[in-house]
Protein backbone atom coordinates (compact mmCIF):
# COMPACT_ATOMS: atom_id res chain seq x y z
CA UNK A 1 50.96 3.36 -24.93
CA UNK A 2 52.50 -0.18 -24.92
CA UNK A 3 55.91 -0.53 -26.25
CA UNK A 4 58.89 -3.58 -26.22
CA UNK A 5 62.53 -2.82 -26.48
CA UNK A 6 64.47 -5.33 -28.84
CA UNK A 7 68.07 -5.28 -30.85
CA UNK A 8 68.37 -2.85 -32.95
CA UNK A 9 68.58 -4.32 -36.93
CA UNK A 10 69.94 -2.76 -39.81
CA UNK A 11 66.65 -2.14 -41.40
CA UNK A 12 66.10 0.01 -38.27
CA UNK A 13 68.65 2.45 -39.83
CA UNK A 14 66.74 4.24 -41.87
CA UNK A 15 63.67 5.30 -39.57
CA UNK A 16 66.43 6.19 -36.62
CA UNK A 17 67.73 8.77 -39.72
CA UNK A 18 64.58 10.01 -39.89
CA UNK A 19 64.04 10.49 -36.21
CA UNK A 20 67.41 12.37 -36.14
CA UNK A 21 66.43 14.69 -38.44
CA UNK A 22 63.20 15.49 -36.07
CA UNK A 23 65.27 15.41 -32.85
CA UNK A 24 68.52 16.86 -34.01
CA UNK A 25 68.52 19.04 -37.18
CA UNK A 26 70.94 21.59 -36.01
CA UNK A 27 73.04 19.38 -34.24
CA UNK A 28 74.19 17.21 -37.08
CA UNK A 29 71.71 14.44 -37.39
CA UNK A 30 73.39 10.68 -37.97
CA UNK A 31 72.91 9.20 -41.94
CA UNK A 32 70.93 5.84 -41.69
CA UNK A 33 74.58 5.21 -42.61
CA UNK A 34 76.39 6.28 -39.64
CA UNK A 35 73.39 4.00 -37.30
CA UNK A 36 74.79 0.67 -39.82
CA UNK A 37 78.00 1.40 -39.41
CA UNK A 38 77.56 1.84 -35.00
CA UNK A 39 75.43 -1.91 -35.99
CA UNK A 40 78.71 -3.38 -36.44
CA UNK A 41 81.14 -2.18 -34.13
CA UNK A 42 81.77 -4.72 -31.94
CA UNK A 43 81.83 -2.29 -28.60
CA UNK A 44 77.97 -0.77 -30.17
CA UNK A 45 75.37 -1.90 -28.49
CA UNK A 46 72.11 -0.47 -29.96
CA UNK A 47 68.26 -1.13 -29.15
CA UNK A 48 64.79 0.24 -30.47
CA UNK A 49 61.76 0.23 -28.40
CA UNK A 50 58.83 -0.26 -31.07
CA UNK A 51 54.86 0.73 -30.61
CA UNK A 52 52.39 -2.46 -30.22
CA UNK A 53 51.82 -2.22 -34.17
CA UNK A 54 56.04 -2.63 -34.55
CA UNK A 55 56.48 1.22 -35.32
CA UNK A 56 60.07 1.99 -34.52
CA UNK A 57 59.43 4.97 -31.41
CA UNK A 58 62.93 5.23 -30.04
CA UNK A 59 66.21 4.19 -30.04
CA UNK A 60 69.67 4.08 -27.97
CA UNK A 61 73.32 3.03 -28.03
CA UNK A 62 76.04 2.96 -25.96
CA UNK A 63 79.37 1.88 -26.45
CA UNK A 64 81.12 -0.64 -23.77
CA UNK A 65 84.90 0.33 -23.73
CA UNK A 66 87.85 0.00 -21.58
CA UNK A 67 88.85 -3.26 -20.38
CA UNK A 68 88.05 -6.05 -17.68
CA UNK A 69 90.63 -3.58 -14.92
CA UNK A 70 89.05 -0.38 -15.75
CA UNK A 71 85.92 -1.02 -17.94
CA UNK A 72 83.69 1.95 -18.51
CA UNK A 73 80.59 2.58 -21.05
CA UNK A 74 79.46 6.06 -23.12
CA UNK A 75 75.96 6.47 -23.74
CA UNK A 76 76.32 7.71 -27.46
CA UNK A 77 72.29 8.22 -28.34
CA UNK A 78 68.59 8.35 -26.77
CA UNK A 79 66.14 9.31 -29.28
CA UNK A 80 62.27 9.03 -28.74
CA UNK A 81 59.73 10.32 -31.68
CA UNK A 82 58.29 13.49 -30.64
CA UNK A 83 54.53 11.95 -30.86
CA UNK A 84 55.48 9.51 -28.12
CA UNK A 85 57.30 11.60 -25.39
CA UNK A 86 56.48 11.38 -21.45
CA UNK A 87 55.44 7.67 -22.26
CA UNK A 88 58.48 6.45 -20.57
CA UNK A 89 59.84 5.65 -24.09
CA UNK A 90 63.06 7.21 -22.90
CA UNK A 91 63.52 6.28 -19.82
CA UNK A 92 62.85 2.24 -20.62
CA UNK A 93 65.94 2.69 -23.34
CA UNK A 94 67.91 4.51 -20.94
CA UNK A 95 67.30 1.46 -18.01
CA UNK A 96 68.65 -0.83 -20.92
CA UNK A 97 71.44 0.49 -21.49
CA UNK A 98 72.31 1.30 -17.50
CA UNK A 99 71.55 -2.91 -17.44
CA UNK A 100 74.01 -3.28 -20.61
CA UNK A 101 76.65 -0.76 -18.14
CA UNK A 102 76.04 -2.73 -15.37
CA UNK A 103 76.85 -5.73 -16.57
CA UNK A 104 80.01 -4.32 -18.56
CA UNK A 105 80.96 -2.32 -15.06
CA UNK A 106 82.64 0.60 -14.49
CA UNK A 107 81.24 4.31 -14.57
CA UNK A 108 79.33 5.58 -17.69
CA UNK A 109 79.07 8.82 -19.24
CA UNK A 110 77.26 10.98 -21.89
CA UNK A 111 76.99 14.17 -23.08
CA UNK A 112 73.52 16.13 -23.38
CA UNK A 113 73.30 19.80 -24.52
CA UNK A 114 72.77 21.92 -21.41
CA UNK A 115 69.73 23.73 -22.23
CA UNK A 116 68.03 20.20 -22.46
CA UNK A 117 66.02 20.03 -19.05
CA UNK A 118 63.75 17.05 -19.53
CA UNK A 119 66.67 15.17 -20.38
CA UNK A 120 69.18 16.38 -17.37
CA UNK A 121 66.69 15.75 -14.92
CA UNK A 122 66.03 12.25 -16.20
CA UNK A 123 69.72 11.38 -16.23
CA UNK A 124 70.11 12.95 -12.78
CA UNK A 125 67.48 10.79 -11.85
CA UNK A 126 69.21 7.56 -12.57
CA UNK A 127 72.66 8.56 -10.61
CA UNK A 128 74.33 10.98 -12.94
CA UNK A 129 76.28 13.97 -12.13
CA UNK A 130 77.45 16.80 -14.47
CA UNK A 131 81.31 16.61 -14.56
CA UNK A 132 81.95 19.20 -16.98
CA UNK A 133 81.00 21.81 -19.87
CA UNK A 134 82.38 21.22 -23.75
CA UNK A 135 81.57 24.70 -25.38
CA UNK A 136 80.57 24.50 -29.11
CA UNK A 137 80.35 20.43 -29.01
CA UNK A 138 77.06 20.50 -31.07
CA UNK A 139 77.79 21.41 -34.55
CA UNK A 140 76.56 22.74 -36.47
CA UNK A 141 74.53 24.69 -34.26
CA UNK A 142 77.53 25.44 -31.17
CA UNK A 143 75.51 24.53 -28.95
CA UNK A 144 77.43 23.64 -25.26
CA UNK A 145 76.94 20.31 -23.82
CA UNK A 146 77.26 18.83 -20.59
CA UNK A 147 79.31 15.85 -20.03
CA UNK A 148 77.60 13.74 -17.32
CA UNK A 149 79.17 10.63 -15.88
CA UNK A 150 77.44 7.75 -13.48
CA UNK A 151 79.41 5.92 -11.18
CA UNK A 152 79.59 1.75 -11.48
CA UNK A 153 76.19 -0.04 -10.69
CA UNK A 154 74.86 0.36 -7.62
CA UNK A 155 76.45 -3.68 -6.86
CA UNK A 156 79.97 -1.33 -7.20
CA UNK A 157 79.16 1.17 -4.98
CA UNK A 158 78.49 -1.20 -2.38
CA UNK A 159 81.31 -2.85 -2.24
């Protein structure tokens, strides 16, 4: 499978709903709304990684906060369509958005529910640690999550 990450658009909202409701049903799935409204926001940063005949396959965003003393960044979605996982769909949306960090500085975090393995390991993988437990954080469902946090880019660490 061949696939190119670009900006996320507003007419993206609508099949990122629908993705949502695949990925995250009990877990309170974002409106096509809620993605506009992220499209916006002028700390959002959003991207889509579409299939070699355009088909929308995944999407991200983080948000870029802090300032330029103590920047940091919070990865606030990875979603990949169920048909195209273990393609590296993820993990190319996830490496944009570590660039996007990178740039921005400062450590980034995210929260993933804890019984989601593929996902842990992958974000272990790329330099994060778990740094605590929210109980309940998913709703509806009450599901726990984990939060995770990456220190700055490796450029940082070095110095």
């Amino acid at each position: 499978m061949t696939f190119r990450i670009e900006p996320m658009a507003g007419a993206d909202a609508e099949r990122c709903a629908e993705l949502e409701v695949l990925l995250f049903t009990g877990d309170g799935p974002w409106s096509a709304e809620a993605f506009r409204a992220e499209l916006v926001a002028p700390h959002a940063h959003y991207t889509v990684a579409r299939d070699d005949v355009g088909q929308l396959v995944g999407y991200a965003g983080i948000a870029l906060l802090g300032n330029s003393s103590q920047p940091e960044s919070e990865i606030h979605t990875i979603g990949t369509d169920p048909a195209c996982r273990r393609r590296g769909v993820g993990r190319a949306l996830l490496d944009e958005l570590l660039r996007r960090a990178d740039a921005h500085g400062g450590p980034v975090y995210l929260e993933v529910r804890t019984d989601n393995d593929a996902a842990i390991a992958l974000y272990r993988h790329v330099g994060f640690e778990i740094v605590g437990t929210r109980k309940k954080y998913y709703q509806p469902s009450g599901a726990d999550a984990f939060t995770m946090r990456r220190s700055g880019s490796r450029e940082e660490q070095v110095q």
